[in-house]
PDB file of N, CA and C in Angstrom:
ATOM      1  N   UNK A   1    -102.270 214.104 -15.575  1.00  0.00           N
ATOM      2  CA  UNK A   1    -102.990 214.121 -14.334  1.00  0.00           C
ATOM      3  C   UNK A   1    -102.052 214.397 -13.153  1.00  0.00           C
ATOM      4  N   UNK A   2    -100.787 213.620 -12.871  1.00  0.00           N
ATOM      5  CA  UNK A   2     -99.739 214.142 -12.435  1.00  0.00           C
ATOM      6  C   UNK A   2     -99.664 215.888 -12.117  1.00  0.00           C
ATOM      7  N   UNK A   3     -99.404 216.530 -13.303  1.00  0.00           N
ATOM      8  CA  UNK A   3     -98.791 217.514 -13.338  1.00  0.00           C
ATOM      9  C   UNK A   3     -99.730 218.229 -12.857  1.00  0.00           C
ATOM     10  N   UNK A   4    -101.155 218.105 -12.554  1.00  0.00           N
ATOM     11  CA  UNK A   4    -102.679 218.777 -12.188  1.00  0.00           C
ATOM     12  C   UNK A   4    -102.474 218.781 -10.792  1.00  0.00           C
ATOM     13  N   UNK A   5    -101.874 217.558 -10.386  1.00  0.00           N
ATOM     14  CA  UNK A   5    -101.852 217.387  -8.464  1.00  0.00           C
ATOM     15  C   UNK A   5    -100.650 217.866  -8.287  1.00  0.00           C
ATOM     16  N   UNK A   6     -99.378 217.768  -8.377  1.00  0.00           N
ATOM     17  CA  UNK A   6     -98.049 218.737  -8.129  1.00  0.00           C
ATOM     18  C   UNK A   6     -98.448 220.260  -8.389  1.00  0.00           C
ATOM     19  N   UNK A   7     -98.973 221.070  -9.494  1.00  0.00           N
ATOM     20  CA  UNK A   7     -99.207 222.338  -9.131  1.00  0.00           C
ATOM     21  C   UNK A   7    -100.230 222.672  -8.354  1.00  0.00           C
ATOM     22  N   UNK A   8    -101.424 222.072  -7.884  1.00  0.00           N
ATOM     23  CA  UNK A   8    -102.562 221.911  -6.821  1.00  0.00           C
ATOM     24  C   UNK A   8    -101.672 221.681  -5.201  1.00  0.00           C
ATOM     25  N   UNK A   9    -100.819 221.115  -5.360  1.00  0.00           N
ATOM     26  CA  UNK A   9    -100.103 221.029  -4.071  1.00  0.00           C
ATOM     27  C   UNK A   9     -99.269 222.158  -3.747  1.00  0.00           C
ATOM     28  N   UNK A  10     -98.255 222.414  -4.847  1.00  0.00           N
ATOM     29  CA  UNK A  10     -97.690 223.863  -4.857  1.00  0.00           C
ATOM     30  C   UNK A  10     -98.502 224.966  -4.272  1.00  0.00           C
ATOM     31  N   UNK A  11     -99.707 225.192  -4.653  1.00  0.00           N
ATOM     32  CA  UNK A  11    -100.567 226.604  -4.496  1.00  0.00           C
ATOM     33  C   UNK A  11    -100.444 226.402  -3.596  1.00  0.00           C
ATOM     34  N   UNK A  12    -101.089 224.765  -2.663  1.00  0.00           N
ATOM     35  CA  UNK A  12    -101.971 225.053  -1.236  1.00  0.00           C
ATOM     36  C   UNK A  12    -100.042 225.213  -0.540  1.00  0.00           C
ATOM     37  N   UNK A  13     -99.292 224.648  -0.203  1.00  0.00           N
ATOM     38  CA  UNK A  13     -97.955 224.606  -0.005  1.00  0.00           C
ATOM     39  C   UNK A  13     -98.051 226.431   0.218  1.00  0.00           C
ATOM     40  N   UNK A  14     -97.653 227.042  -1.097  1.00  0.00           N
ATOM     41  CA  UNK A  14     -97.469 228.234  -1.105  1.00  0.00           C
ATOM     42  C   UNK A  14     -98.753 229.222  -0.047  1.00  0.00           C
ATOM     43  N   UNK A  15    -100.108 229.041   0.126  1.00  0.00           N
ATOM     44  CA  UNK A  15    -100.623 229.516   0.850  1.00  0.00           C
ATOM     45  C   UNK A  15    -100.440 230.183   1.888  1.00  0.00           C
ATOM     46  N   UNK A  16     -99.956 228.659   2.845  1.00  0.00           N
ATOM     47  CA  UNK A  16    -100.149 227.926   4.058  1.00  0.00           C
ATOM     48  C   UNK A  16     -98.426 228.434   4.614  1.00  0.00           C
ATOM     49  N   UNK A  17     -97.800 228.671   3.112  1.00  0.00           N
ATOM     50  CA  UNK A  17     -96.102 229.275   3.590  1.00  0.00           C
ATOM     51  C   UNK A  17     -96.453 230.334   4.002  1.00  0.00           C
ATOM     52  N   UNK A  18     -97.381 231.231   3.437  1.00  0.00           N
ATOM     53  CA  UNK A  18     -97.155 232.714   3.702  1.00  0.00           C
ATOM     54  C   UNK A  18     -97.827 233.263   4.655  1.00  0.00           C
ATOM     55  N   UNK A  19     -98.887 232.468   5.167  1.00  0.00           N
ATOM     56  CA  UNK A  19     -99.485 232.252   6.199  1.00  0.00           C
ATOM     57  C   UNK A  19     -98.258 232.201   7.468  1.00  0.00           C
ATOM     58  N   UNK A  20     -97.846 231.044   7.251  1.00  0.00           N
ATOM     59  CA  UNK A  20     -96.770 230.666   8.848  1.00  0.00           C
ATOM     60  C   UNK A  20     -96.025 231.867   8.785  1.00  0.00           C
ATOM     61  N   UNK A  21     -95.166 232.286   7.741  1.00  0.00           N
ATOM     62  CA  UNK A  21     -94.298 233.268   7.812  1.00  0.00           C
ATOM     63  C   UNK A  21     -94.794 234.718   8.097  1.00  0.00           C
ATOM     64  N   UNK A  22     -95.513 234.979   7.808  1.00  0.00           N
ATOM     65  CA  UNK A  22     -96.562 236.782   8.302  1.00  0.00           C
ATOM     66  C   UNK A  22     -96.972 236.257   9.917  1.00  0.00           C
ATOM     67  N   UNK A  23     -97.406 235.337  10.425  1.00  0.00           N
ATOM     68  CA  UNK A  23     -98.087 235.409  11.487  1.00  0.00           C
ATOM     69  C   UNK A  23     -97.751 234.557  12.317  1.00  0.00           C
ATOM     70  N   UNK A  24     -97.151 233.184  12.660  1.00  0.00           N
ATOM     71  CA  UNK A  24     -96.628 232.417  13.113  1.00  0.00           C
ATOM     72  C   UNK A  24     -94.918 232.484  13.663  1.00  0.00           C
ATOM     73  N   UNK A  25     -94.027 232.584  12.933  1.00  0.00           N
ATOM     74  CA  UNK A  25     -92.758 233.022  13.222  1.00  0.00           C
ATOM     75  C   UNK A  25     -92.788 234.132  14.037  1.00  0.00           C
ATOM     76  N   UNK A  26     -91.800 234.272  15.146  1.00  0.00           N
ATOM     77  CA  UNK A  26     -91.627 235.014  15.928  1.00  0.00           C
ATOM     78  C   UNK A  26     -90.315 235.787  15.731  1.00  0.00           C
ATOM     79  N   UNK A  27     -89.302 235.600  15.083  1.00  0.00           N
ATOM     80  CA  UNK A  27     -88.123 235.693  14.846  1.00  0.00           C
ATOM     81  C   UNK A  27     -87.911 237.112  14.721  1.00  0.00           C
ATOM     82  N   UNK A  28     -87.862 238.041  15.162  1.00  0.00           N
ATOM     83  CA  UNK A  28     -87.425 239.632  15.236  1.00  0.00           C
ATOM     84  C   UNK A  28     -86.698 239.833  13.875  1.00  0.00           C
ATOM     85  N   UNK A  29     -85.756 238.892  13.519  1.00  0.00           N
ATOM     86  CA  UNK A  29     -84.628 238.906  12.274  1.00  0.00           C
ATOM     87  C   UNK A  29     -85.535 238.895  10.521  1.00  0.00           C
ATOM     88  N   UNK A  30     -86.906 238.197  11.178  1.00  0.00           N
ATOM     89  CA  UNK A  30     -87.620 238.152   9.412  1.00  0.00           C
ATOM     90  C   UNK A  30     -87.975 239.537   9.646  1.00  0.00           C
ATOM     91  N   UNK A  31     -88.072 239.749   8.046  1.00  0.00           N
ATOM     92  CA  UNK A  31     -88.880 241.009   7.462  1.00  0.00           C
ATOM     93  C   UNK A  31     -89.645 241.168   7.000  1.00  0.00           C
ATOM     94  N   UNK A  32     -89.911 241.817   6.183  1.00  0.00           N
ATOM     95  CA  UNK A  32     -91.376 241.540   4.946  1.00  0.00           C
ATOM     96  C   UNK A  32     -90.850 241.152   4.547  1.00  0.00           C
ATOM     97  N   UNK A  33     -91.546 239.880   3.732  1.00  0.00           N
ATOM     98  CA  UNK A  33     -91.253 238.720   3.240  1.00  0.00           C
ATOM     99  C   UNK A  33     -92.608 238.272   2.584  1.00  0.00           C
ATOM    100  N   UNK A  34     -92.198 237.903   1.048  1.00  0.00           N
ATOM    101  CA  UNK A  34     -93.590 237.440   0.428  1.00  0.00           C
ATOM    102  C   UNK A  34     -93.272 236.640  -0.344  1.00  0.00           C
ATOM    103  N   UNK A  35     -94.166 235.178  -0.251  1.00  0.00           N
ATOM    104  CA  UNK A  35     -93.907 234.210  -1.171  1.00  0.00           C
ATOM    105  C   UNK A  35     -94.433 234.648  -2.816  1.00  0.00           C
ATOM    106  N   UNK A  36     -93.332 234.366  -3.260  1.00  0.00           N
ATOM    107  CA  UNK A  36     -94.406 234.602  -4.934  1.00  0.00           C
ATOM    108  C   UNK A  36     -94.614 233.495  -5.069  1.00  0.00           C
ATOM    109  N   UNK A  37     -94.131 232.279  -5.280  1.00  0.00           N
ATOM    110  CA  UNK A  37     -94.149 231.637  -6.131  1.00  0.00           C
ATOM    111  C   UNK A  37     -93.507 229.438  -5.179  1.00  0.00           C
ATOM    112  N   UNK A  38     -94.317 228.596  -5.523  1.00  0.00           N
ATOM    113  CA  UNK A  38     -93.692 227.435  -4.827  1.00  0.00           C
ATOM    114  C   UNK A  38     -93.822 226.210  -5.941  1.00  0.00           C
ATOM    115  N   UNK A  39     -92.578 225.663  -6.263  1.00  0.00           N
ATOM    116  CA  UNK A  39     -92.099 225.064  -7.660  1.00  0.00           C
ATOM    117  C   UNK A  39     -91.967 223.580  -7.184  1.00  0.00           C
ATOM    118  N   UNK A  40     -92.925 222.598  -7.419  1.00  0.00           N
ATOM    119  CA  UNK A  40     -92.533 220.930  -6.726  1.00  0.00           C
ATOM    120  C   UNK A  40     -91.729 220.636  -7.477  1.00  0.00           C
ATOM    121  N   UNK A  41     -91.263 219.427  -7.027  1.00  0.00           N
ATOM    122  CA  UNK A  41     -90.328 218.230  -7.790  1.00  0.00           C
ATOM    123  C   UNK A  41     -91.739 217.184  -8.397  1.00  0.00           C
ATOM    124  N   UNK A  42     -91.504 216.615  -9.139  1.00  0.00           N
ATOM    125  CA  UNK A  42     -92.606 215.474  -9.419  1.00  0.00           C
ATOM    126  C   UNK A  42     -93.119 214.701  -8.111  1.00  0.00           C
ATOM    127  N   UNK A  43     -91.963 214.162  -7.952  1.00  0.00           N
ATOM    128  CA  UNK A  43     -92.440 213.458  -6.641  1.00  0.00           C
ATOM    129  C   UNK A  43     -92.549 214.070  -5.275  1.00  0.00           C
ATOM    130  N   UNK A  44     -93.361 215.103  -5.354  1.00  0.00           N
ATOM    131  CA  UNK A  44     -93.197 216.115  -3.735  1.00  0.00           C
ATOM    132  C   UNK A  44     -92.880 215.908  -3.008  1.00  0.00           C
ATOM    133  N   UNK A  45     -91.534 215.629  -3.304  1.00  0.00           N
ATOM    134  CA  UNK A  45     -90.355 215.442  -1.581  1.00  0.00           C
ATOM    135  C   UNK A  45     -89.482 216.982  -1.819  1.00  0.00           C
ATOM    136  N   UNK A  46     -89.525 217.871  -2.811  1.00  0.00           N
ATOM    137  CA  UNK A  46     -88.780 218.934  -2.561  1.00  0.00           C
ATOM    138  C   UNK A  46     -89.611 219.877  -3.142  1.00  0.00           C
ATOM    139  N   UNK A  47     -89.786 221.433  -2.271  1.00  0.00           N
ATOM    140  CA  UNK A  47     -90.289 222.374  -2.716  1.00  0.00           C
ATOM    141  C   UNK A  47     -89.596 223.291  -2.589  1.00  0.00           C
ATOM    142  N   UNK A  48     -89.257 224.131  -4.367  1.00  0.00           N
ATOM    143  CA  UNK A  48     -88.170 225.394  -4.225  1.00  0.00           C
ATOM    144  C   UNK A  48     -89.410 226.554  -3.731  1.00  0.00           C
ATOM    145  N   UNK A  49     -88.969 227.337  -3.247  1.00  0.00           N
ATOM    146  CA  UNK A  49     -89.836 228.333  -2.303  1.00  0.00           C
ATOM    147  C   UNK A  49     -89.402 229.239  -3.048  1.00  0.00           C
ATOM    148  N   UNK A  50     -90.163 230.395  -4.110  1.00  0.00           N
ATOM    149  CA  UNK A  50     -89.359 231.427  -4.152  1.00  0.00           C
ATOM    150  C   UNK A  50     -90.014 232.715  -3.371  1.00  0.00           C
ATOM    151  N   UNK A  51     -89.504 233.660  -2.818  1.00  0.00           N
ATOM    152  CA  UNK A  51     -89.801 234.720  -2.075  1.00  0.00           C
ATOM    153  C   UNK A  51     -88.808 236.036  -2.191  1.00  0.00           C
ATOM    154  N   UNK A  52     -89.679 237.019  -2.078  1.00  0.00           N
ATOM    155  CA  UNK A  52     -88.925 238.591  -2.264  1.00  0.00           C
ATOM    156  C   UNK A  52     -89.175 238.826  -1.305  1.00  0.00           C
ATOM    157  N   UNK A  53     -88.084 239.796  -0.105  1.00  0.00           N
ATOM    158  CA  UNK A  53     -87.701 240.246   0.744  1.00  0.00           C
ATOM    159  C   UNK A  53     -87.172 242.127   0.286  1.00  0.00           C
ATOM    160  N   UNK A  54     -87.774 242.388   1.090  1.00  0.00           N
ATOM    161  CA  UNK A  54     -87.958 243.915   0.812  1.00  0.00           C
ATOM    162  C   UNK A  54     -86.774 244.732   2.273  1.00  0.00           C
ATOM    163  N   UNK A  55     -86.134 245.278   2.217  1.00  0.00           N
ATOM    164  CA  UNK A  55     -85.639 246.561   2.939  1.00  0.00           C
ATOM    165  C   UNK A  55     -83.989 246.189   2.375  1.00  0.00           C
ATOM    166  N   UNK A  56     -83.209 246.920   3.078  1.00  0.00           N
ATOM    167  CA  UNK A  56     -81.566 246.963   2.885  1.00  0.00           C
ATOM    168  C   UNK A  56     -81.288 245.577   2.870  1.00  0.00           C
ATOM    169  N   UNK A  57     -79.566 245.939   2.689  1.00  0.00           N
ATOM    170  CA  UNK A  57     -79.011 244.352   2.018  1.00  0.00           C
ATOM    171  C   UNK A  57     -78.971 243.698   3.525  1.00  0.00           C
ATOM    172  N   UNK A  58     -78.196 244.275   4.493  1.00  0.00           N
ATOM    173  CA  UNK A  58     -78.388 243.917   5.755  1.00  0.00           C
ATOM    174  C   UNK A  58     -79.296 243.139   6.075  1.00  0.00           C
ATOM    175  N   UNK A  59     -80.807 244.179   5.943  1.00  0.00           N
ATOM    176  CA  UNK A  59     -81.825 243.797   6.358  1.00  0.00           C
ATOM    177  C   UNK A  59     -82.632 242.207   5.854  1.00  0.00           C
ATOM    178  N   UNK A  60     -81.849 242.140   4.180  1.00  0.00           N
ATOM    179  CA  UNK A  60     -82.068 241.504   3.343  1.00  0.00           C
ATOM    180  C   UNK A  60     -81.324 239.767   4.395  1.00  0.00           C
ATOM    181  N   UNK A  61     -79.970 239.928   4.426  1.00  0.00           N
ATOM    182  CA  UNK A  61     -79.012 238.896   5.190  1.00  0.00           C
ATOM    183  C   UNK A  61     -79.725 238.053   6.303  1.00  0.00           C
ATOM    184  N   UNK A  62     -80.347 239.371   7.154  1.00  0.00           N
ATOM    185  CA  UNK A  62     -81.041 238.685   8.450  1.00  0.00           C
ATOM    186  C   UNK A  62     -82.087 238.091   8.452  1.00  0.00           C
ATOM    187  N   UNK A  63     -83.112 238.368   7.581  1.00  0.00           N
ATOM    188  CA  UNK A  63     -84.185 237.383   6.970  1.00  0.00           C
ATOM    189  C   UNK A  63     -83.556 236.188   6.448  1.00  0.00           C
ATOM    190  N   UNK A  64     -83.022 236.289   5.646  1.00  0.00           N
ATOM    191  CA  UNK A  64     -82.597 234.989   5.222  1.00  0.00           C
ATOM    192  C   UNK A  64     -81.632 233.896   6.171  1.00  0.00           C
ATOM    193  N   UNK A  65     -81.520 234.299   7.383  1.00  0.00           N
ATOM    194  CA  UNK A  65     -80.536 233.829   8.444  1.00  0.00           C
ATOM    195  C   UNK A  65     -81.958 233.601   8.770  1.00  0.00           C
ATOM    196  N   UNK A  66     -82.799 234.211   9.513  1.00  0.00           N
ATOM    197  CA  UNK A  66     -84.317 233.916   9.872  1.00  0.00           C
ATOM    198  C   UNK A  66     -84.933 233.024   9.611  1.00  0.00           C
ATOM    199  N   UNK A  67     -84.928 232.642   7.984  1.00  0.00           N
ATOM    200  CA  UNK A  67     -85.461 232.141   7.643  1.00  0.00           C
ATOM    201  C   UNK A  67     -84.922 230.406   7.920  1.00  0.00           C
ATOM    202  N   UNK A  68     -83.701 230.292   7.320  1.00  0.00           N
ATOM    203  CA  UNK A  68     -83.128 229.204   7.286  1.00  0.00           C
ATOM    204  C   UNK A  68     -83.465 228.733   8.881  1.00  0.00           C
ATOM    205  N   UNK A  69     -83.329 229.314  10.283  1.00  0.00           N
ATOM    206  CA  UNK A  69     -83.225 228.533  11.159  1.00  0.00           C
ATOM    207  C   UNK A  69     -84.589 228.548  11.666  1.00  0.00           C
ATOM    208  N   UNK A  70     -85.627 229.023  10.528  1.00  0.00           N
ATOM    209  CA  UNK A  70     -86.589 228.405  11.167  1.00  0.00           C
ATOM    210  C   UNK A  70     -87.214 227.625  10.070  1.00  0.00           C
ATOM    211  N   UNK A  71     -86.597 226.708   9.574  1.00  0.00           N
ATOM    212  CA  UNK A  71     -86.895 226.158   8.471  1.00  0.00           C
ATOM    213  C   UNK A  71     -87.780 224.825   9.064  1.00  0.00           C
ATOM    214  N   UNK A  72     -87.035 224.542  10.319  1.00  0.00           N
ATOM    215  CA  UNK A  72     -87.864 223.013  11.010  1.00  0.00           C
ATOM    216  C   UNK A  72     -89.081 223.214  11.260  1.00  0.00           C
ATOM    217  N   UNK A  73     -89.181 224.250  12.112  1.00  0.00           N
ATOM    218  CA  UNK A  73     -90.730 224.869  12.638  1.00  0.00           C
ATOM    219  C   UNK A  73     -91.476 225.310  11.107  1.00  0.00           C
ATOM    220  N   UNK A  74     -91.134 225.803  10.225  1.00  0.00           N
ATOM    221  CA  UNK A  74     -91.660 225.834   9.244  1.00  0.00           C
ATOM    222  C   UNK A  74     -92.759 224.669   8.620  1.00  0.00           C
ATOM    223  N   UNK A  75     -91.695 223.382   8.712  1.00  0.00           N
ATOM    224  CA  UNK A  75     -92.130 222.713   7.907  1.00  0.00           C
ATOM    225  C   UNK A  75     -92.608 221.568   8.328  1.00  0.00           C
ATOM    226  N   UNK A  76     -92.301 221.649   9.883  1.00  0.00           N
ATOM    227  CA  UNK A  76     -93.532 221.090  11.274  1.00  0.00           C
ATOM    228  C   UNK A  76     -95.165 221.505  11.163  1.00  0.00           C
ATOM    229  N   UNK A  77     -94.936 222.731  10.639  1.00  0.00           N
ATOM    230  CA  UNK A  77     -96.080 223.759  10.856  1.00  0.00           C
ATOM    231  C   UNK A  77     -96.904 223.126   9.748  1.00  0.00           C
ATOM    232  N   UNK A  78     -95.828 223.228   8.338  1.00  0.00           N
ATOM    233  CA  UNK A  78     -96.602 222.805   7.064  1.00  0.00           C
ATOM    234  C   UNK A  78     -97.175 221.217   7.260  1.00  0.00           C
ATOM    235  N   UNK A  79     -96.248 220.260   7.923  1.00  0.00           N
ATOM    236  CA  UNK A  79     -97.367 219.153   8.160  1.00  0.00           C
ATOM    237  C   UNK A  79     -98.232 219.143   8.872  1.00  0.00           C
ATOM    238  N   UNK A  80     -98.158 219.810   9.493  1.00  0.00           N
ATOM    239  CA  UNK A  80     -99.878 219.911  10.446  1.00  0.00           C
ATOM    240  C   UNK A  80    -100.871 220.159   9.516  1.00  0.00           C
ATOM    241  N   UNK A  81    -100.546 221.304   8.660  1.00  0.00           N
ATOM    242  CA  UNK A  81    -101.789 221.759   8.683  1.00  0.00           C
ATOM    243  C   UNK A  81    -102.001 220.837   6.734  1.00  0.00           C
ATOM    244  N   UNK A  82    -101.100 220.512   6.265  1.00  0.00           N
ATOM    245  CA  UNK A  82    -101.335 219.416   4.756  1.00  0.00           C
ATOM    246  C   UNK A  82    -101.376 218.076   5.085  1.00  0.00           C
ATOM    247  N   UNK A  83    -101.899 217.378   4.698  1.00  0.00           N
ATOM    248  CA  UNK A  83    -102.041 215.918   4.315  1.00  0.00           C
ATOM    249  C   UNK A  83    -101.015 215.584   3.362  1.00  0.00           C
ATOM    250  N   UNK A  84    -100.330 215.601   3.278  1.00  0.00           N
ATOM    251  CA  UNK A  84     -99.239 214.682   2.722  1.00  0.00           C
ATOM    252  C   UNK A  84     -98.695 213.577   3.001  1.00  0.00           C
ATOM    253  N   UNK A  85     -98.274 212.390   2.505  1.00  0.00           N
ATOM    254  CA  UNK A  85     -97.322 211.260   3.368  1.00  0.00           C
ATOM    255  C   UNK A  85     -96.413 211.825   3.459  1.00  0.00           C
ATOM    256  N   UNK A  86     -95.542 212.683   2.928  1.00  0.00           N
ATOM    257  CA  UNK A  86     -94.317 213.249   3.243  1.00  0.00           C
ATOM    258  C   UNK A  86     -93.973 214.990   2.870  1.00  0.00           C
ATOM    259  N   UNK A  87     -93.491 215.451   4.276  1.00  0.00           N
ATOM    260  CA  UNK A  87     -94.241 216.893   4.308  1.00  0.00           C
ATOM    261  C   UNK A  87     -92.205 217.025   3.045  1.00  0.00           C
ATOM    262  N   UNK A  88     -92.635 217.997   2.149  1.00  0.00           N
ATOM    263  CA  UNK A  88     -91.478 218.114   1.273  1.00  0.00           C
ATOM    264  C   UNK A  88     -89.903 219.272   1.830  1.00  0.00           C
ATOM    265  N   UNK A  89     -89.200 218.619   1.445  1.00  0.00           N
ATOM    266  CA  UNK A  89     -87.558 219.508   1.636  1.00  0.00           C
ATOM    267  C   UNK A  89     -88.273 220.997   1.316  1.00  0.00           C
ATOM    268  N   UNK A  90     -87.811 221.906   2.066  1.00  0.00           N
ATOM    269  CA  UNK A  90     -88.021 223.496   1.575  1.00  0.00           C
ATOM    270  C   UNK A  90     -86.581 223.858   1.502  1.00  0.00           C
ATOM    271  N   UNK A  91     -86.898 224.820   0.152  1.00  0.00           N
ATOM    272  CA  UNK A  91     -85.415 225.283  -0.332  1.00  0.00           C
ATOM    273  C   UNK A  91     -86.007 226.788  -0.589  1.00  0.00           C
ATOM    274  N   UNK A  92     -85.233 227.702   0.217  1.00  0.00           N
ATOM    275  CA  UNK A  92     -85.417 229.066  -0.407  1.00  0.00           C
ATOM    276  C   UNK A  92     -84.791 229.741  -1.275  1.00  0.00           C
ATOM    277  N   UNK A  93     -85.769 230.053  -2.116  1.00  0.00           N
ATOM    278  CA  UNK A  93     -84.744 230.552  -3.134  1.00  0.00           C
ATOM    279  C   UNK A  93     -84.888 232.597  -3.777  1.00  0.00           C
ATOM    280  N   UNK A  94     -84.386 233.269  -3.627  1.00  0.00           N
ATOM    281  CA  UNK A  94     -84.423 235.042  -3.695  1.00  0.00           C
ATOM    282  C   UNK A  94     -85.147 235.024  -5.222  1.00  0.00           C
ATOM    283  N   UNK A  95     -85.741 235.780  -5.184  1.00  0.00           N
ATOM    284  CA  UNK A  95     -87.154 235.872  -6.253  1.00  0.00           C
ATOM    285  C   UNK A  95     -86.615 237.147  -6.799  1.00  0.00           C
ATOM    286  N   UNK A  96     -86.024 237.513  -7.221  1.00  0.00           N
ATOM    287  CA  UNK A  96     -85.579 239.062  -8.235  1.00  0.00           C
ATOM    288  C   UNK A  96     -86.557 239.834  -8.882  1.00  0.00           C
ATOM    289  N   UNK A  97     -87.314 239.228  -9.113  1.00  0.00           N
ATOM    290  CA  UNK A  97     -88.613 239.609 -10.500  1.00  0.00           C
ATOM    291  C   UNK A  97     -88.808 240.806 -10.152  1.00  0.00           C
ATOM    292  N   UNK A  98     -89.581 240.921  -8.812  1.00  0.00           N
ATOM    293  CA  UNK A  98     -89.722 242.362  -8.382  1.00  0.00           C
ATOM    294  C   UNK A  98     -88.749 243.892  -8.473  1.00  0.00           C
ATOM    295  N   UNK A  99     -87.375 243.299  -8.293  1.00  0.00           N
ATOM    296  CA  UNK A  99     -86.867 244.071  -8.449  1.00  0.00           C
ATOM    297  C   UNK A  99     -86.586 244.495  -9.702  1.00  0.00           C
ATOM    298  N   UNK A 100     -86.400 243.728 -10.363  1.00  0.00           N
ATOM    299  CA  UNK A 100     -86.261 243.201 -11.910  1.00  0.00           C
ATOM    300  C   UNK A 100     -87.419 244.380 -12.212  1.00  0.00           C
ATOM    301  N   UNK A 101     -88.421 244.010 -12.608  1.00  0.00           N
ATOM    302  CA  UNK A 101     -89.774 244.702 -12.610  1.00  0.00           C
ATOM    303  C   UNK A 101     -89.347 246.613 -12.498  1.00  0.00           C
ATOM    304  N   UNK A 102     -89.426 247.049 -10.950  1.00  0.00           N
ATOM    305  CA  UNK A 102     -88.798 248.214 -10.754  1.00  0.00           C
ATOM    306  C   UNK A 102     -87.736 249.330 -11.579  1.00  0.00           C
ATOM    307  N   UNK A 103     -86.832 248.263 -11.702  1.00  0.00           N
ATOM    308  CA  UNK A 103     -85.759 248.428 -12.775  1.00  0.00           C
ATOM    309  C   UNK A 103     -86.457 248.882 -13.874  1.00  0.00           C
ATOM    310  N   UNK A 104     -86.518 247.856 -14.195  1.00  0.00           N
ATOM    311  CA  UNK A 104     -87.217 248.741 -15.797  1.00  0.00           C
ATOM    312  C   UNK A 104     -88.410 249.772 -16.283  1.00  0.00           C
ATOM    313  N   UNK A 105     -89.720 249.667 -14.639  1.00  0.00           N
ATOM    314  CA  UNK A 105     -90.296 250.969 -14.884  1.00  0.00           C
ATOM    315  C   UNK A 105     -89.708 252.163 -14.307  1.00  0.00           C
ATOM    316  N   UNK A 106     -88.222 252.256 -13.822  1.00  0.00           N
ATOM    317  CA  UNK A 106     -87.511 253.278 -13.535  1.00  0.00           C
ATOM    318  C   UNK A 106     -86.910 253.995 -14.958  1.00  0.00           C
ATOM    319  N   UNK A 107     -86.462 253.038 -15.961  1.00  0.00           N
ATOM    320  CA  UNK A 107     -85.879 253.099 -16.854  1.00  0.00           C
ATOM    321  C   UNK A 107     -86.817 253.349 -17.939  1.00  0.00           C
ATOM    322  N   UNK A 108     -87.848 253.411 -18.018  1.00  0.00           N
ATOM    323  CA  UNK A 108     -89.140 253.243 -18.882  1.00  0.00           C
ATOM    324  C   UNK A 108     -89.365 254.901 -18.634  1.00  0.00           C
ATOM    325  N   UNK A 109     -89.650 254.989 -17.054  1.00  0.00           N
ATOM    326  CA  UNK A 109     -89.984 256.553 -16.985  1.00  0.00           C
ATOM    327  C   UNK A 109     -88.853 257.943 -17.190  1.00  0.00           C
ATOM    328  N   UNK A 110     -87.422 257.058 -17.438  1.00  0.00           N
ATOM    329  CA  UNK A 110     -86.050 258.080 -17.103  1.00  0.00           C
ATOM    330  C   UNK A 110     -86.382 258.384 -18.921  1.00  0.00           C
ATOM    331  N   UNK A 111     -86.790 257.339 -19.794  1.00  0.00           N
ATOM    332  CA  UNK A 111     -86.518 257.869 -21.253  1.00  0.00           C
ATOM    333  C   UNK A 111     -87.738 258.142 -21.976  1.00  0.00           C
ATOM    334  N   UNK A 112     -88.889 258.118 -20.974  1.00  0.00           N
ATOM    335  CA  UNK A 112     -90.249 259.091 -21.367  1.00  0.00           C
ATOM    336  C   UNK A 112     -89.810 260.716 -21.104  1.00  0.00           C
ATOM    337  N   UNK A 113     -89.709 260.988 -19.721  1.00  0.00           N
ATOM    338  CA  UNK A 113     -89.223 261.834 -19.374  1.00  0.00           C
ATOM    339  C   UNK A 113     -88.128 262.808 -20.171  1.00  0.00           C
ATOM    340  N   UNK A 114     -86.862 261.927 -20.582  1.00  0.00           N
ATOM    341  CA  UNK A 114     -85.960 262.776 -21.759  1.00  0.00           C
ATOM    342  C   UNK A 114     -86.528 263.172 -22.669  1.00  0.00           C
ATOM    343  N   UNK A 115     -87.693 262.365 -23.259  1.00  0.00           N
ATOM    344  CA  UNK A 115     -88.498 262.468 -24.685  1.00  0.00           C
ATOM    345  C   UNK A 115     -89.216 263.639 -24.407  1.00  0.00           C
ATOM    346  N   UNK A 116     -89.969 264.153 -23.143  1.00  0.00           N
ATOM    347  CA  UNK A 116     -90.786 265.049 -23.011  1.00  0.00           C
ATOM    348  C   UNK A 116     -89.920 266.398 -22.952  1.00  0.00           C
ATOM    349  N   UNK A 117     -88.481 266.063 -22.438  1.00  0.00           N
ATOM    350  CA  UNK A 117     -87.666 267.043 -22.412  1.00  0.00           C
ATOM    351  C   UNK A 117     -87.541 267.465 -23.768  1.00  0.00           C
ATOM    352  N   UNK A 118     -87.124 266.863 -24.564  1.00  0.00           N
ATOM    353  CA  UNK A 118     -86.596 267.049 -26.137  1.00  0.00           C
ATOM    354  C   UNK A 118     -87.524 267.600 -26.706  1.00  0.00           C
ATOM    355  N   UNK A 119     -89.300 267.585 -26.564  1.00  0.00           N
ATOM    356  CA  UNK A 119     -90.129 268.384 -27.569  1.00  0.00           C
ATOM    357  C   UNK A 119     -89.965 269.386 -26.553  1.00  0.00           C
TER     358      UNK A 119
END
């Protein structure tokens, strides 16, 4: 029953993140930025945040500088709008998958492609 209310909290958590971050933050330095994914601790005092950030590495640096200093207002924001007794630690953490993902339908289409070459 536990484990039913920690991932029920995660989702709404994760929502309500991607919400503040698209439309709330003002910070010139974020970018596109998309939560995939928000991982509790049992006892929801810590939530790992994971999120993919899209443009150059640069571009990549300054979001994540973005992000971190607006981590208070973040998670000001997140108690307003959750009921929690205790709004949880946010930890960001770089989500690869996507790129991950890319990678291999690059690599998927480079050795279809040779194959079509070869007949």
């Amino acid at each position: 029953m536990v484990r039913i209310r920690v991932s029920r909290v995660g989702e709404q958590i994760k929502k309500v993140l991607s919400r503040i971050i698209q439309q709330e933050i003002k910070d010139p330095r974020i970018g596109f930025v998309t939560v995939t994914g928000v991982e509790m601790s049992g006892d929801l005092q810590i939530a790992k945040v994971y999120v993919s950030i899209l443009g150059s590495s640069e571009q990549k640096q300054q979001t994540w500088q973005g992000l971190e200093k607006a981590k208070g207002f973040i998670r000001s924001e997140l108690g307003h709008r959750i009921q929690l007794r205790h709004v949880p630690e946010l930890i960001f953490v770089a989500d690869q998958s996507l790129e991950y993902s890319e990678n291999i339908n690059r690599l998927l289409h480079d050795v279809h492609k040779q194959e079509k070459e070869e007949q």
